[in-house]
C-alpha atoms as a PDB file:
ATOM      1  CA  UNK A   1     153.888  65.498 -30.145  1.00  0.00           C
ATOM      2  CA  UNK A   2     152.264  68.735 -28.452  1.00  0.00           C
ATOM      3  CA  UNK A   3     149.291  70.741 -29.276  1.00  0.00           C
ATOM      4  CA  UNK A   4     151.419  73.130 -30.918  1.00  0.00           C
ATOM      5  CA  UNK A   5     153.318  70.650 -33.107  1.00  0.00           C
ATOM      6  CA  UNK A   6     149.893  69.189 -34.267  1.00  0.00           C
ATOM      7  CA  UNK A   7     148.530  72.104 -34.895  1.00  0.00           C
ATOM      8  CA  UNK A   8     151.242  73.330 -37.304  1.00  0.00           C
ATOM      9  CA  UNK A   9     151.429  70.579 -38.837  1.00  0.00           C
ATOM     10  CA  UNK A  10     147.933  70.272 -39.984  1.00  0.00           C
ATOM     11  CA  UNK A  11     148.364  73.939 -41.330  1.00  0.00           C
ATOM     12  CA  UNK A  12     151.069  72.807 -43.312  1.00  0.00           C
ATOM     13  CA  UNK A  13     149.409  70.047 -44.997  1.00  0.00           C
ATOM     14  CA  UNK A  14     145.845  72.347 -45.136  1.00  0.00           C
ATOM     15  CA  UNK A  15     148.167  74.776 -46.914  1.00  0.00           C
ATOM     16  CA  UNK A  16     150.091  72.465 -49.519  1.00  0.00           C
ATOM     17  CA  UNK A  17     147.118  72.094 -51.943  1.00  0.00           C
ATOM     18  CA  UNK A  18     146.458  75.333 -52.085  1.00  0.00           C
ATOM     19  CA  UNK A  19     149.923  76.334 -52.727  1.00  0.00           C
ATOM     20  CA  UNK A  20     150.093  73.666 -55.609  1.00  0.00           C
ATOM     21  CA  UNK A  21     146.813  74.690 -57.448  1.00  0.00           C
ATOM     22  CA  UNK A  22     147.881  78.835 -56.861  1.00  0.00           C
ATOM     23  CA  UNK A  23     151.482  78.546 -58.353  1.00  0.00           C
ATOM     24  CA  UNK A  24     150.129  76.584 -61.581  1.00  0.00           C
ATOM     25  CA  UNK A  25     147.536  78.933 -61.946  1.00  0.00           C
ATOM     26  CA  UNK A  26     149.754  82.065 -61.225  1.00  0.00           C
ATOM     27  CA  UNK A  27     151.712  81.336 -64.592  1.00  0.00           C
ATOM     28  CA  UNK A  28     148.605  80.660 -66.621  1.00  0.00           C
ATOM     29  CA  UNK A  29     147.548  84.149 -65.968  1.00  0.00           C
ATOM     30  CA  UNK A  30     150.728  85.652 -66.170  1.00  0.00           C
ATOM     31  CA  UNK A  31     150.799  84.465 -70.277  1.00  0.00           C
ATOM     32  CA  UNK A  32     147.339  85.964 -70.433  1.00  0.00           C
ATOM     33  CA  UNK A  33     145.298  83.423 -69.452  1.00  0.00           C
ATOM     34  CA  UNK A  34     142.586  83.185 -67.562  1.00  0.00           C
ATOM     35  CA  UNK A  35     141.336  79.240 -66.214  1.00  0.00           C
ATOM     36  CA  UNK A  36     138.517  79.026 -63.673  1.00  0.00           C
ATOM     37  CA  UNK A  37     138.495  75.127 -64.178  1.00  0.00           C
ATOM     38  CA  UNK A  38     141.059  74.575 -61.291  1.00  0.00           C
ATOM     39  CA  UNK A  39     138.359  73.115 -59.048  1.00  0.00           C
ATOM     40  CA  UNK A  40     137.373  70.856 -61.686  1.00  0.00           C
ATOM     41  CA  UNK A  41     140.770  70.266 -62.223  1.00  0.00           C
ATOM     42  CA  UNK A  42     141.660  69.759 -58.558  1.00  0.00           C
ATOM     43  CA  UNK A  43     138.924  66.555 -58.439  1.00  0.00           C
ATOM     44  CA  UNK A  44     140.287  64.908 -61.893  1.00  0.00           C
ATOM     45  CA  UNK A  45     143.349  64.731 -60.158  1.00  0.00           C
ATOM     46  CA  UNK A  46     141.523  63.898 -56.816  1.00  0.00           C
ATOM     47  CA  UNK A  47     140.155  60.858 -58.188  1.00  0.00           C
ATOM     48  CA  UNK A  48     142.804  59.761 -60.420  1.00  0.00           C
ATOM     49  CA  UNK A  49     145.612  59.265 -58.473  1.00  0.00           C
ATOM     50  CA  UNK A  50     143.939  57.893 -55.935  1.00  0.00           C
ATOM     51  CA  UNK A  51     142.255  55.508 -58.416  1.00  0.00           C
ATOM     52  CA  UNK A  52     146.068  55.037 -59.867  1.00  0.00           C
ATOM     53  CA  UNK A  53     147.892  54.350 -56.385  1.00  0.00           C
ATOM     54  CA  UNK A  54     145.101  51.988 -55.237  1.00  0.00           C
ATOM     55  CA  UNK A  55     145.291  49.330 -58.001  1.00  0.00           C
ATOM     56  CA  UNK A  56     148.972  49.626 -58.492  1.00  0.00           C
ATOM     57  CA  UNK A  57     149.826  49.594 -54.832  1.00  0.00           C
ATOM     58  CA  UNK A  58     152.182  53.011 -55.467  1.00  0.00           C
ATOM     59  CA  UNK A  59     151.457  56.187 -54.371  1.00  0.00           C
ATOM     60  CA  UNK A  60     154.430  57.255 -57.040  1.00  0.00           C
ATOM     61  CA  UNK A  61     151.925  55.932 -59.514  1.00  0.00           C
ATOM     62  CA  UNK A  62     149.005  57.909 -57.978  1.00  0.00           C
ATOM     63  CA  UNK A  63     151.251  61.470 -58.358  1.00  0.00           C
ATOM     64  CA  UNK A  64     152.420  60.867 -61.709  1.00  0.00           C
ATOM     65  CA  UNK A  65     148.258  59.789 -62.614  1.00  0.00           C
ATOM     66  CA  UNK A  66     146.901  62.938 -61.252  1.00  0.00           C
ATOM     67  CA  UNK A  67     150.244  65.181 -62.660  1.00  0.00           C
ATOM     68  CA  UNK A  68     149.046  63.643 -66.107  1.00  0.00           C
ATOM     69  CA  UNK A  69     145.147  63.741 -65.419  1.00  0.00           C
ATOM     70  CA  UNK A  70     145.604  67.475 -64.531  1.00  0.00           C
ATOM     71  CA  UNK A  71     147.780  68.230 -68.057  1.00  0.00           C
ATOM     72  CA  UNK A  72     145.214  66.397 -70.038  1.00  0.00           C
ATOM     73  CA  UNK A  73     141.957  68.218 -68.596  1.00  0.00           C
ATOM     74  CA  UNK A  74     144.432  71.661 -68.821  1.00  0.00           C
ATOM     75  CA  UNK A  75     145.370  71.020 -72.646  1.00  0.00           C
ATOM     76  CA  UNK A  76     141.600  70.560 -73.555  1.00  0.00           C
ATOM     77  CA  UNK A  77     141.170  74.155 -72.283  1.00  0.00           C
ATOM     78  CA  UNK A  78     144.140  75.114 -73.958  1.00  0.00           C
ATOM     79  CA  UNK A  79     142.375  73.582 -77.475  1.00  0.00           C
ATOM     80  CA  UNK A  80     139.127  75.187 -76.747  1.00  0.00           C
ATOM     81  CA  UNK A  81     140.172  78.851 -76.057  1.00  0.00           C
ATOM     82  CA  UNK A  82     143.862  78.995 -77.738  1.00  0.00           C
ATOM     83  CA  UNK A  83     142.861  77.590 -81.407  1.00  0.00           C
ATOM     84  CA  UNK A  84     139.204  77.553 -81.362  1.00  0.00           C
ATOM     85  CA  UNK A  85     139.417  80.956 -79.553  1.00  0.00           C
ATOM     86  CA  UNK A  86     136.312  80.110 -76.886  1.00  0.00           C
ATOM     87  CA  UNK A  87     135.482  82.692 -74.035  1.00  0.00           C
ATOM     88  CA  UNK A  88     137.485  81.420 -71.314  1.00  0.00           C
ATOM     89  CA  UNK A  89     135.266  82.437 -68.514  1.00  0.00           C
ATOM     90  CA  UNK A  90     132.744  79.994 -69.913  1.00  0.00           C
ATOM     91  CA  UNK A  91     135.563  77.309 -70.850  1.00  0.00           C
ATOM     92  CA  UNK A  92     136.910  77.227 -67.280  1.00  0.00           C
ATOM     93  CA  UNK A  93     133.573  77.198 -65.560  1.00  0.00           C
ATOM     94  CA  UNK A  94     132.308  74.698 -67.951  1.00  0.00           C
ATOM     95  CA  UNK A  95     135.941  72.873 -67.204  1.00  0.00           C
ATOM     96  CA  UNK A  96     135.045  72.989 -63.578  1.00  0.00           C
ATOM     97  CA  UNK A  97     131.256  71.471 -63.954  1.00  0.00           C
ATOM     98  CA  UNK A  98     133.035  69.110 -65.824  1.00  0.00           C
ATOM     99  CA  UNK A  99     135.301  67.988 -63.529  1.00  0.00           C
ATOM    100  CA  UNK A 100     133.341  67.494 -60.901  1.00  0.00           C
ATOM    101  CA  UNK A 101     130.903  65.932 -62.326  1.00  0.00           C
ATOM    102  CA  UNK A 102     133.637  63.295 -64.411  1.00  0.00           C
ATOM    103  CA  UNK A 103     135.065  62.870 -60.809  1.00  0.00           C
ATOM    104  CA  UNK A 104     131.878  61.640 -59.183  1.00  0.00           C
ATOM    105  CA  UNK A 105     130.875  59.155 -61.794  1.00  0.00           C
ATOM    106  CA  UNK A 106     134.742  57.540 -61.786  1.00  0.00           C
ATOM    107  CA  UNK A 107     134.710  57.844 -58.358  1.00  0.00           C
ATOM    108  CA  UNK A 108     131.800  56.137 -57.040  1.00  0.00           C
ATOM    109  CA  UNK A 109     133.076  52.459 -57.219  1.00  0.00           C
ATOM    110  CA  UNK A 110     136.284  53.901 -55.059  1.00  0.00           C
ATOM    111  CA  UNK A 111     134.035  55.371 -52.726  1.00  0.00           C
ATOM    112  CA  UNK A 112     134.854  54.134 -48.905  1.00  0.00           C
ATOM    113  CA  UNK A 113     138.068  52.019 -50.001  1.00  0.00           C
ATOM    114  CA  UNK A 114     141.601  52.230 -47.972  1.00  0.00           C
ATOM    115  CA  UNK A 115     143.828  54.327 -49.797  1.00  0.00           C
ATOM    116  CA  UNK A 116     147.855  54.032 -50.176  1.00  0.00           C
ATOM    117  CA  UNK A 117     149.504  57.087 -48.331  1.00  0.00           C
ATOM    118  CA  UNK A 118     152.172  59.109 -48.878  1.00  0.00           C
ATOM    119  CA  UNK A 119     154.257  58.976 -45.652  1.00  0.00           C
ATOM    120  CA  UNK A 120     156.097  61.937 -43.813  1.00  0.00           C
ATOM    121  CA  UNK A 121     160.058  61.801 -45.078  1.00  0.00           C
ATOM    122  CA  UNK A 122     161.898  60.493 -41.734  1.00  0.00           C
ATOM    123  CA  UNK A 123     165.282  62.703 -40.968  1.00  0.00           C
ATOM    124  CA  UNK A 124     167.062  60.642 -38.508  1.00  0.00           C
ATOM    125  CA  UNK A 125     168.433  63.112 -35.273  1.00  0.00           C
ATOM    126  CA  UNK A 126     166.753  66.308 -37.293  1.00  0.00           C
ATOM    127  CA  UNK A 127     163.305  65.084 -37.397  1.00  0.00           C
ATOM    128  CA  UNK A 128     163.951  64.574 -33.377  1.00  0.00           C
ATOM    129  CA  UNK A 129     164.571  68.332 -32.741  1.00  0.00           C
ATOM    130  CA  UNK A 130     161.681  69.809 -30.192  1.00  0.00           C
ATOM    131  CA  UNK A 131     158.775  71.434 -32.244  1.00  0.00           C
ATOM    132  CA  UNK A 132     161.510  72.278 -35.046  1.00  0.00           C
ATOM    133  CA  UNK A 133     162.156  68.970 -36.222  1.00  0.00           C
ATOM    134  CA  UNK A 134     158.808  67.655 -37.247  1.00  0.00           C
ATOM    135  CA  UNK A 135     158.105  70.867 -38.934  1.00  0.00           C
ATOM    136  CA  UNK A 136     161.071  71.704 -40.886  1.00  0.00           C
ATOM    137  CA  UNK A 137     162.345  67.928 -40.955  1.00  0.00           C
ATOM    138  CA  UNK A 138     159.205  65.709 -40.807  1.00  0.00           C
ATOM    139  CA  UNK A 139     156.938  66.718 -44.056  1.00  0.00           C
ATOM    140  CA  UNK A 140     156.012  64.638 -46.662  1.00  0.00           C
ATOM    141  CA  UNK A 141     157.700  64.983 -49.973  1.00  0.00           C
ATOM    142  CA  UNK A 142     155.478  66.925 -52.027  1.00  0.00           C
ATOM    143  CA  UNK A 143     155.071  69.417 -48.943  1.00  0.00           C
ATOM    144  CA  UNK A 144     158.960  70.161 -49.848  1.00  0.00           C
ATOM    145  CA  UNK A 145     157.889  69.996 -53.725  1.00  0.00           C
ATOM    146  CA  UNK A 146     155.736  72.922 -53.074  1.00  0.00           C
ATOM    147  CA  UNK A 147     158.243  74.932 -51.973  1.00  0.00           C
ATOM    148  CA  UNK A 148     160.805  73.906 -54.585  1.00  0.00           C
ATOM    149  CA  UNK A 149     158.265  74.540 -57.270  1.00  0.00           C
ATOM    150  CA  UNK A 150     157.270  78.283 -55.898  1.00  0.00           C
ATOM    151  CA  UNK A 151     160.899  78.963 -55.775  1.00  0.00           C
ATOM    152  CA  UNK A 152     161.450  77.924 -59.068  1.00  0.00           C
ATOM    153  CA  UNK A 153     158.130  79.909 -60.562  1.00  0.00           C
ATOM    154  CA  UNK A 154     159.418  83.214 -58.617  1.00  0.00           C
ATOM    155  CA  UNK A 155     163.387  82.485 -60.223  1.00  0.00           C
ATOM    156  CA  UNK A 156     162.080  81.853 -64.032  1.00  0.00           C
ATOM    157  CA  UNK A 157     159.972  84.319 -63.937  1.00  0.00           C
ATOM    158  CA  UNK A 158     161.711  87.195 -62.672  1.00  0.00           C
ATOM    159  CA  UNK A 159     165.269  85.921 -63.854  1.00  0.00           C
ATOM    160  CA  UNK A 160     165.120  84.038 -66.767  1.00  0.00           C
ATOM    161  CA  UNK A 161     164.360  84.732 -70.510  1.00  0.00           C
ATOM    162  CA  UNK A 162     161.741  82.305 -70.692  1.00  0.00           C
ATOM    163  CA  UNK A 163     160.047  84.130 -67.759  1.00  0.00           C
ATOM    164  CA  UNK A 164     160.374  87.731 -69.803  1.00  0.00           C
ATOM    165  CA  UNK A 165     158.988  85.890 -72.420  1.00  0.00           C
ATOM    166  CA  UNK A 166     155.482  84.784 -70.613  1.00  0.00           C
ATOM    167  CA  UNK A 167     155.339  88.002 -68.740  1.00  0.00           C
ATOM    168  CA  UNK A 168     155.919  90.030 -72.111  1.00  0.00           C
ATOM    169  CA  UNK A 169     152.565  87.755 -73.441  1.00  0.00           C
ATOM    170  CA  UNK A 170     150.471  88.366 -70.584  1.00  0.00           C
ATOM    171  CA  UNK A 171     151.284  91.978 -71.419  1.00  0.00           C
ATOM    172  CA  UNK A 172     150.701  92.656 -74.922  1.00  0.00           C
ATOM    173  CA  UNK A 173     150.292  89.478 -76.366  1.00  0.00           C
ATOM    174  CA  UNK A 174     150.043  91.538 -80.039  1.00  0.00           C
ATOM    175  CA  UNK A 175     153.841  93.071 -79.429  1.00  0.00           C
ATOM    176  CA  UNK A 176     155.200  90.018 -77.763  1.00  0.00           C
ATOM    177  CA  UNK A 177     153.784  88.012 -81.697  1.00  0.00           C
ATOM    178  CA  UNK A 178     155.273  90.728 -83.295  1.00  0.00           C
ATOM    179  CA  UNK A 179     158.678  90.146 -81.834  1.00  0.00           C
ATOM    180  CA  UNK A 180     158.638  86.960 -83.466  1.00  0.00           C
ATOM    181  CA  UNK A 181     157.099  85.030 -80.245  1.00  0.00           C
ATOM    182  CA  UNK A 182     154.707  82.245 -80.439  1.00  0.00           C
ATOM    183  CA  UNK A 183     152.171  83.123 -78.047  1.00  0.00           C
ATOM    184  CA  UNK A 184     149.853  80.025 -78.635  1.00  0.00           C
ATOM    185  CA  UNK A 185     152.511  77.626 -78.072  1.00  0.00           C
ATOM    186  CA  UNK A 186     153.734  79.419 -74.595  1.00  0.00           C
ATOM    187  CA  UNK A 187     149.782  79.679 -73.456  1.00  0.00           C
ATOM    188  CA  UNK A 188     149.713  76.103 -74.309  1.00  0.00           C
ATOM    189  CA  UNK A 189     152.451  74.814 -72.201  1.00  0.00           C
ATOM    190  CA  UNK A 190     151.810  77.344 -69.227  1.00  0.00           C
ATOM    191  CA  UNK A 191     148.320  76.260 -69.440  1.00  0.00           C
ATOM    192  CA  UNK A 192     149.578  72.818 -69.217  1.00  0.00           C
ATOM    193  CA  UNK A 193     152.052  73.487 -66.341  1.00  0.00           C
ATOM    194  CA  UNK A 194     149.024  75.212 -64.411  1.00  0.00           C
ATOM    195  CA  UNK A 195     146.902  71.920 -64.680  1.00  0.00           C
ATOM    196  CA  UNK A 196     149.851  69.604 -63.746  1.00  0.00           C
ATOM    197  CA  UNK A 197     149.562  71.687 -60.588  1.00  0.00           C
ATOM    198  CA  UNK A 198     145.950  71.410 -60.083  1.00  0.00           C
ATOM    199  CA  UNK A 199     146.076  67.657 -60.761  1.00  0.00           C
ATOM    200  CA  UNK A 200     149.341  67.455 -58.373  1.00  0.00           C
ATOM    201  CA  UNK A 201     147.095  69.704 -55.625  1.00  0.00           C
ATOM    202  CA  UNK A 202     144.044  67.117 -55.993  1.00  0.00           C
ATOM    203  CA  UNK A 203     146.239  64.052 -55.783  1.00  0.00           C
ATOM    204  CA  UNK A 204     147.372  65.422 -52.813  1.00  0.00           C
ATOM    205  CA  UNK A 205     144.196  65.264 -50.871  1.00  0.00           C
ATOM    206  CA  UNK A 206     143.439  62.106 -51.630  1.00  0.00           C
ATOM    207  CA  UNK A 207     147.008  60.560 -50.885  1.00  0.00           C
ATOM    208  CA  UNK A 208     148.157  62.633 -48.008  1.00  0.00           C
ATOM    209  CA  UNK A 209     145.519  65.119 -46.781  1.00  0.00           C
ATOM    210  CA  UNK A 210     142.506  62.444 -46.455  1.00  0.00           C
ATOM    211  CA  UNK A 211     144.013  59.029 -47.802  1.00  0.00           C
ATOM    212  CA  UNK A 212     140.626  58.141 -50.070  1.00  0.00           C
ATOM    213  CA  UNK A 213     138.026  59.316 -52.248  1.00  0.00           C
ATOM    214  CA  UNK A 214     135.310  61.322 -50.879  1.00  0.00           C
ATOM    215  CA  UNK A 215     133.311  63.390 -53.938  1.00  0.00           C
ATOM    216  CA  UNK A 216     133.513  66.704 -53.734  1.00  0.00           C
ATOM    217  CA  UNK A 217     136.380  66.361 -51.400  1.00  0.00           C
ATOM    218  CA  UNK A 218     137.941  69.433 -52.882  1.00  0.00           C
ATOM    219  CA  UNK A 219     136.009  71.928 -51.089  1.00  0.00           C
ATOM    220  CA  UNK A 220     136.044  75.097 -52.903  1.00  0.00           C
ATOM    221  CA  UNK A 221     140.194  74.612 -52.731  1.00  0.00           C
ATOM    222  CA  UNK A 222     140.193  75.276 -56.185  1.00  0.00           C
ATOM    223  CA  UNK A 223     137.909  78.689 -56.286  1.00  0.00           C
ATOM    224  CA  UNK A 224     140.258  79.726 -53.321  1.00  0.00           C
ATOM    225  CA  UNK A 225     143.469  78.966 -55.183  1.00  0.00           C
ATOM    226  CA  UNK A 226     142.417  81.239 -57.947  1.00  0.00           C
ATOM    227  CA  UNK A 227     141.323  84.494 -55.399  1.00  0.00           C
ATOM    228  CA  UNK A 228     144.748  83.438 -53.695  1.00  0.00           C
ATOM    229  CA  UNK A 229     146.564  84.784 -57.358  1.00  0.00           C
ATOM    230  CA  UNK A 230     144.969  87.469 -56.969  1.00  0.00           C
ATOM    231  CA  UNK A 231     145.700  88.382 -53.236  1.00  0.00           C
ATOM    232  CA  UNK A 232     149.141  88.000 -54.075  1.00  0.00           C
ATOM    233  CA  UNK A 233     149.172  90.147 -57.299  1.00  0.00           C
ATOM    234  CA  UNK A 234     150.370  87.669 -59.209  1.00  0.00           C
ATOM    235  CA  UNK A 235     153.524  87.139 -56.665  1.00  0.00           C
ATOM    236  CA  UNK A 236     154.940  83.886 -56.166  1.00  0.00           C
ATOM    237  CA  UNK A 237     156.052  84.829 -52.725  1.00  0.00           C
ATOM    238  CA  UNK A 238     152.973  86.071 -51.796  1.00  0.00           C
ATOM    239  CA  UNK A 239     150.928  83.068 -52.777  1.00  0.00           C
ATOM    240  CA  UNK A 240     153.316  81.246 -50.284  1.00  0.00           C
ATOM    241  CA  UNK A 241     152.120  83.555 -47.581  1.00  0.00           C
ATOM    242  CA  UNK A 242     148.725  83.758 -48.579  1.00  0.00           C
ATOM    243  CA  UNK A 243     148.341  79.743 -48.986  1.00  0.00           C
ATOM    244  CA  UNK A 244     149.826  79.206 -45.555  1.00  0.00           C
ATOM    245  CA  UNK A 245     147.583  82.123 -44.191  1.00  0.00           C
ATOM    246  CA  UNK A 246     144.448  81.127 -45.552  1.00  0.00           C
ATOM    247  CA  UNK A 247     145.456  77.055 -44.528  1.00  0.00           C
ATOM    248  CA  UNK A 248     145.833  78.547 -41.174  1.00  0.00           C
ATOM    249  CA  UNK A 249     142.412  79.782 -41.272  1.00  0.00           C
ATOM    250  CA  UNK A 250     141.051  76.705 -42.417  1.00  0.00           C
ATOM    251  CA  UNK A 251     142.521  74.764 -39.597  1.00  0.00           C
ATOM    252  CA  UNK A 252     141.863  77.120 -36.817  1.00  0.00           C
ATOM    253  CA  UNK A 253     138.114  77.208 -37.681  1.00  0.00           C
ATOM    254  CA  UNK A 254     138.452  73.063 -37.363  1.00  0.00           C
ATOM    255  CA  UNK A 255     140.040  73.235 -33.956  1.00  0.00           C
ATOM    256  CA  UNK A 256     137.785  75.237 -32.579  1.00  0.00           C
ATOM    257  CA  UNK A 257     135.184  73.649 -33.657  1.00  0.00           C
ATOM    258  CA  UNK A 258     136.974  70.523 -31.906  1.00  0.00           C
ATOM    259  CA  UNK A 259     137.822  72.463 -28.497  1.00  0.00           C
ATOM    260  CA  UNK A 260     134.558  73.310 -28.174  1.00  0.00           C
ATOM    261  CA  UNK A 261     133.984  77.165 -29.010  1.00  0.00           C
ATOM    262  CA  UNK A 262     130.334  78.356 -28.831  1.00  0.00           C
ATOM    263  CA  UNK A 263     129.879  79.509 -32.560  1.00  0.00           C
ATOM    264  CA  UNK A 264     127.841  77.726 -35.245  1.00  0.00           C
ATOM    265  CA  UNK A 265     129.889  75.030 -37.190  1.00  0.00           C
ATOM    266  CA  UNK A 266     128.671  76.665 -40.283  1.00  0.00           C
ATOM    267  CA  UNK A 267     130.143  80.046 -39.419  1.00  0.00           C
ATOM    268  CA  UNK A 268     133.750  78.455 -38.835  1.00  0.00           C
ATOM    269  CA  UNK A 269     133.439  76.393 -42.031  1.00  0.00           C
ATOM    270  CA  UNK A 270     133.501  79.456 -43.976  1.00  0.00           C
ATOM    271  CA  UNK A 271     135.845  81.109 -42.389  1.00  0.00           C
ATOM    272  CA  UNK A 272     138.352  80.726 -45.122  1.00  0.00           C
ATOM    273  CA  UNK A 273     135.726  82.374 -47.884  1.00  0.00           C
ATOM    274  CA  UNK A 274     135.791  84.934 -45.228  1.00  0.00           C
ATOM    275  CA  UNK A 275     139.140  85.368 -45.267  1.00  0.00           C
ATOM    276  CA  UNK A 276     139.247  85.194 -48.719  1.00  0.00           C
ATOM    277  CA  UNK A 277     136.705  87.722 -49.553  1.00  0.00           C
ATOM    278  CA  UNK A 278     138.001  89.864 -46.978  1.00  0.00           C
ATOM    279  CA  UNK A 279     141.572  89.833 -48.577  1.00  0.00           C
ATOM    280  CA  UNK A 280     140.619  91.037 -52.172  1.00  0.00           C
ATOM    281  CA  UNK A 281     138.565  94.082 -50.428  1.00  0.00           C
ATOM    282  CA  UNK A 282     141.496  95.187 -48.748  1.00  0.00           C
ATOM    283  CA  UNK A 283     143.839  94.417 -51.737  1.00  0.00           C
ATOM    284  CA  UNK A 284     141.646  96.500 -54.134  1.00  0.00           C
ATOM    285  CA  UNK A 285     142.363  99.916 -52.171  1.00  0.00           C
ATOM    286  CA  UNK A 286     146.174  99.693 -53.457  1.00  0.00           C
ATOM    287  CA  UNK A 287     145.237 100.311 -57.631  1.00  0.00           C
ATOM    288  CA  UNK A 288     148.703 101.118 -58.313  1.00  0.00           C
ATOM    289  CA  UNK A 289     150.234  97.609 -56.760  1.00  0.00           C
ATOM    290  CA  UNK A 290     147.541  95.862 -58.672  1.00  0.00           C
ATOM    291  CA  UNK A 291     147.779  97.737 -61.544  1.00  0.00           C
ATOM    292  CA  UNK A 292     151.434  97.309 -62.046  1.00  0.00           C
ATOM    293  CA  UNK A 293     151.371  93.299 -61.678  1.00  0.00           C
ATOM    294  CA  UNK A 294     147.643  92.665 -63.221  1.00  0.00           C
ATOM    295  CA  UNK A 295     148.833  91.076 -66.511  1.00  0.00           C
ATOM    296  CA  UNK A 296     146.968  93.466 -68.974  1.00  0.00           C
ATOM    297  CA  UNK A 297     146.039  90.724 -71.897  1.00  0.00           C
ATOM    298  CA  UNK A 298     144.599  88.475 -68.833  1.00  0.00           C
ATOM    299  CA  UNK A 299     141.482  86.924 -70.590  1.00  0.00           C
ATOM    300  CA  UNK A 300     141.449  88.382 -73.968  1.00  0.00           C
ATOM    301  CA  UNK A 301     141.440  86.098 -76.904  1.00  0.00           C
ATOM    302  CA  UNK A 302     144.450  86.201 -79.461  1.00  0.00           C
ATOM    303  CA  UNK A 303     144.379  85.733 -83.345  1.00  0.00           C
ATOM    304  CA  UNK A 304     147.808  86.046 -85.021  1.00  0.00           C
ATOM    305  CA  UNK A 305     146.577  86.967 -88.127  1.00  0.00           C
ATOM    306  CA  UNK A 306     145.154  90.389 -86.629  1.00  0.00           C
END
């Protein structure tokens, strides 16, 4: 394997997670939505399926524990702010606190233990192909899950009815109840879908990325998963770009950290905040882009009976 073909392959798998958590989280604020418990979210789901996969010897185990750990922290935000009508800044930071804090406590006895990885999916003669085949040919499976899933978020919502339905919430969630839509029960399962992501994007850390628990091995992945919806104005092809580009700036800060470059470790670790920050400056100098695709109902709470 050369330089090159390590390198890109450590972007890739830098960039999956982020993908995973930004796609879920894209279609909870396209119905309105807004959850800022993805970090806390991202470590339930860290934890769990690694947790999962190490006493059942399965890493399918470990995927379908932190799919289902991520659902179940997503559908207690759902309760809170959806039929109890909470403020869902608070919810979602209090979601993220949460989280991490849950994480640690479950975590410590797993602390240090070998975990079960998910291997690369071997192509035979494809997989062989110089620089091209280990990229294209050599990933893991949820790598290609990614992009399956950001395919499929960018085809249902701009092509399908169910799609016109969540956008039509996030809108005007008062005309879309009006038409006879139930705009609880969409938040709710959106809401869901988004923290099936965030568990999926956690589980992935701790059975691909870095096979074992480490607390607070999340990072901040979460907080730059949601500025990565925003980047993108709320386009699934965008967050594609903008999770690979930001992975790439995660992973270039490591190597040249690891090559030796004469800048302070702590500067390089935050290059992707950087980046980040950077990003939504530039992005809020087009108004009309983001004011076209900024779902207008994002964050407000809804009561049918007004």
């Amino acid at each position: 394997m050369t330089g090159i073909e390590a390198v890109l392959l450590t972007i890739i798998t830098a960039s999956t997670p982020l993908l995973l958590a930004a796609i879920g989280e894209l279609v909870v604020e396209r119905s309105g939505v807004l959850n800022l418990g993805v970090e806390g979210m991202m470590s339930l789901g860290a934890v769990s399926g690694f947790a999962a996969a190490y006493t059942s010897g399965s890493a399918v185990v470990g995927v379908v524990a932190a799919i289902m750990t991520g659902a179940a922290i997503a559908l207690l935000f759902a309760y809170l702010t959806q039929t109890l009508v909470a403020n869902q800044v608070a919810t979602g930071l209090a979601l993220t606190l949460f989280g991490l804090g849950l994480s640690g406590l479950v975590g410590e006895s797993f602390t240090g233990l070998p975990g079960v990885k998910i291997n690369p999916i071997d192509i035979p003669m494809l997989g062989d192909i110089p620089l091209v085949g280990p990229i294209l040919f050599g990933q893991d499976v949820l790598v290609y899950a990614s992009i399956v899933l950001t395919i499929f978020v960018a085809w249902t919502l701009a092509r399908t009815r169910i799609g016109l339905v969540i956008r039509a919430i996030g809108g005007n969630h008062y005309s879309a109840h009006s038409l006879g839509y139930s705009v609880v029960a969409v938040r709710y399962a959106c809401i869901a879908f988004g923290g099936s992501c965030a568990g999926l994007a956690g589980g992935y850390l701790s059975l691909v990325y870095t096979p074992q628990w480490i607390e607070n091995m999340t990072a901040g992945r979460g907080w730059i998963a949601l500025a990565l919806v925003v980047f993108s104005t709320w386009a699934p092809k965008r967050v594609a770009i903008g999770a690979y580009l930001f992975g790439a700036v995660w992973i270039m800060g490591l190597y040249a950290q690891g090559v030796g470059v004469a800048v302070a470790p702590q500067l390089l670790s935050s290059l992707p905040y950087l980046a980040t920050i950077v990003g939504l400056v530039l992005l809020s100098g087009d108004r009309f882009l983001t004011r076209r695709n900024t779902p207008a109902c994002i964050g407000l709470p809804f009561v049918a009976d007004r």
